[in-house]
Protein backbone atom coordinates (compact mmCIF):
# COMPACT_ATOMS: atom_id res chain seq x y z
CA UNK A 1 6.12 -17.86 27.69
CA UNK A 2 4.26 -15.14 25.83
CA UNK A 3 2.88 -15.44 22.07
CA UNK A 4 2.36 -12.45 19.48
CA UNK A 5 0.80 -12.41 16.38
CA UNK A 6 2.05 -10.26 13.71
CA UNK A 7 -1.04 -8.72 10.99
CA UNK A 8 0.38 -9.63 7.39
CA UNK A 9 -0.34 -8.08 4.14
CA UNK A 10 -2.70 -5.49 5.15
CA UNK A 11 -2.66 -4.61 1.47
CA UNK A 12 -4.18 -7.80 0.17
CA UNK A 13 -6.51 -8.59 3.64
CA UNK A 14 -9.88 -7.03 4.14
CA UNK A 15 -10.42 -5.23 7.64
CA UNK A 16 -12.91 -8.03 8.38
CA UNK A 17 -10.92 -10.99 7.51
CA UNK A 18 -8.02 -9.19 9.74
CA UNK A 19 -10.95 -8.69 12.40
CA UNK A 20 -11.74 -12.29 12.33
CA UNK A 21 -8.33 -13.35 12.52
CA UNK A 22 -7.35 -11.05 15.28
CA UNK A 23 -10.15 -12.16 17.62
CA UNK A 24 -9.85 -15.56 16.52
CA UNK A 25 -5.99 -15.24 17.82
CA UNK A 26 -6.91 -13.52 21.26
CA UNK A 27 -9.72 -16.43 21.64
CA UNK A 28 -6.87 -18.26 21.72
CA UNK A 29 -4.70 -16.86 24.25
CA UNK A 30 -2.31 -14.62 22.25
CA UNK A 31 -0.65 -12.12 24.25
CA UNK A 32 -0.14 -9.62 21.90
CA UNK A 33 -1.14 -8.53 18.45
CA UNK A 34 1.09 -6.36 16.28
CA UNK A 35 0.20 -4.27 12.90
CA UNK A 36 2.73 -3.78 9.83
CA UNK A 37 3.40 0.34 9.90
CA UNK A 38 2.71 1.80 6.88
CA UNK A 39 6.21 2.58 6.13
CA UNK A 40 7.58 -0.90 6.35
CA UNK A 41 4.60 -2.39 4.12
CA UNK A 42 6.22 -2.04 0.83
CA UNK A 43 8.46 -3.52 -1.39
CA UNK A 44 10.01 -3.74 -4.85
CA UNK A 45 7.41 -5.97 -5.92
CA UNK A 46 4.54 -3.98 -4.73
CA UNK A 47 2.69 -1.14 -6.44
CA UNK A 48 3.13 1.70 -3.79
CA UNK A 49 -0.39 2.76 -5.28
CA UNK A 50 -1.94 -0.29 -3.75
CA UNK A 51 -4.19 0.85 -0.60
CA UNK A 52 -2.88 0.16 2.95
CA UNK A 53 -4.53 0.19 6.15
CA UNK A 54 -2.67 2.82 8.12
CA UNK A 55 -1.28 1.15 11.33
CA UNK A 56 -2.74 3.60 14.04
CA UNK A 57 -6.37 3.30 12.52
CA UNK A 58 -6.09 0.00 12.42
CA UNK A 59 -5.00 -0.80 16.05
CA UNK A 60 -8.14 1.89 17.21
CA UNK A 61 -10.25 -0.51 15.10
CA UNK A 62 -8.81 -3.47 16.30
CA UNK A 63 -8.87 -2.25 19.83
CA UNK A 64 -12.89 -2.68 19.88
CA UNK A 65 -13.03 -6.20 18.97
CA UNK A 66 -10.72 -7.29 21.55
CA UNK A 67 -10.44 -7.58 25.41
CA UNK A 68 -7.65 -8.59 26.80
CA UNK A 69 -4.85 -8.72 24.37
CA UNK A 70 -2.18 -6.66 23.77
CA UNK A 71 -2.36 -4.42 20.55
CA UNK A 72 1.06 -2.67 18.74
CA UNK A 73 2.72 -1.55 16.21
């Protein structure tokens, strides 16, 4: 059996709390990690002005801390 872990709320997350939490997850033994794309992030109750981590940077980012885990969008 294979586990993911889905990033949530890149809006209201800092990139280090979502590094810590990423590596924290492939520590232990996550198969895959997967980033909310930009153009699924928002809803009626969010202010589309809010900032959002773009999904490809953040996977390139992402991709340095980690090792062996799988990294999508």
């Amino acid at each position: 059996m294979k586990f993911g872990y889905c990033v949530r709320n890149p809006t209201t997350r800092t990139y280090p709390e979502i590094r810590d939490s990423t590596v924290k997850v492939e520590k232990l033994g996550f198969d895959s990690i997967h980033v909310t794309d930009h153009l699924l992030g928002f809803d009626d109750s969010q202010d589309k002005k809010e900032s959002f981590l773009e999904a490809i940077t953040l996977i390139a980012a992402l991709a340095i801390e980690t090792h062996k885990v799988k990294l999508g969008k």
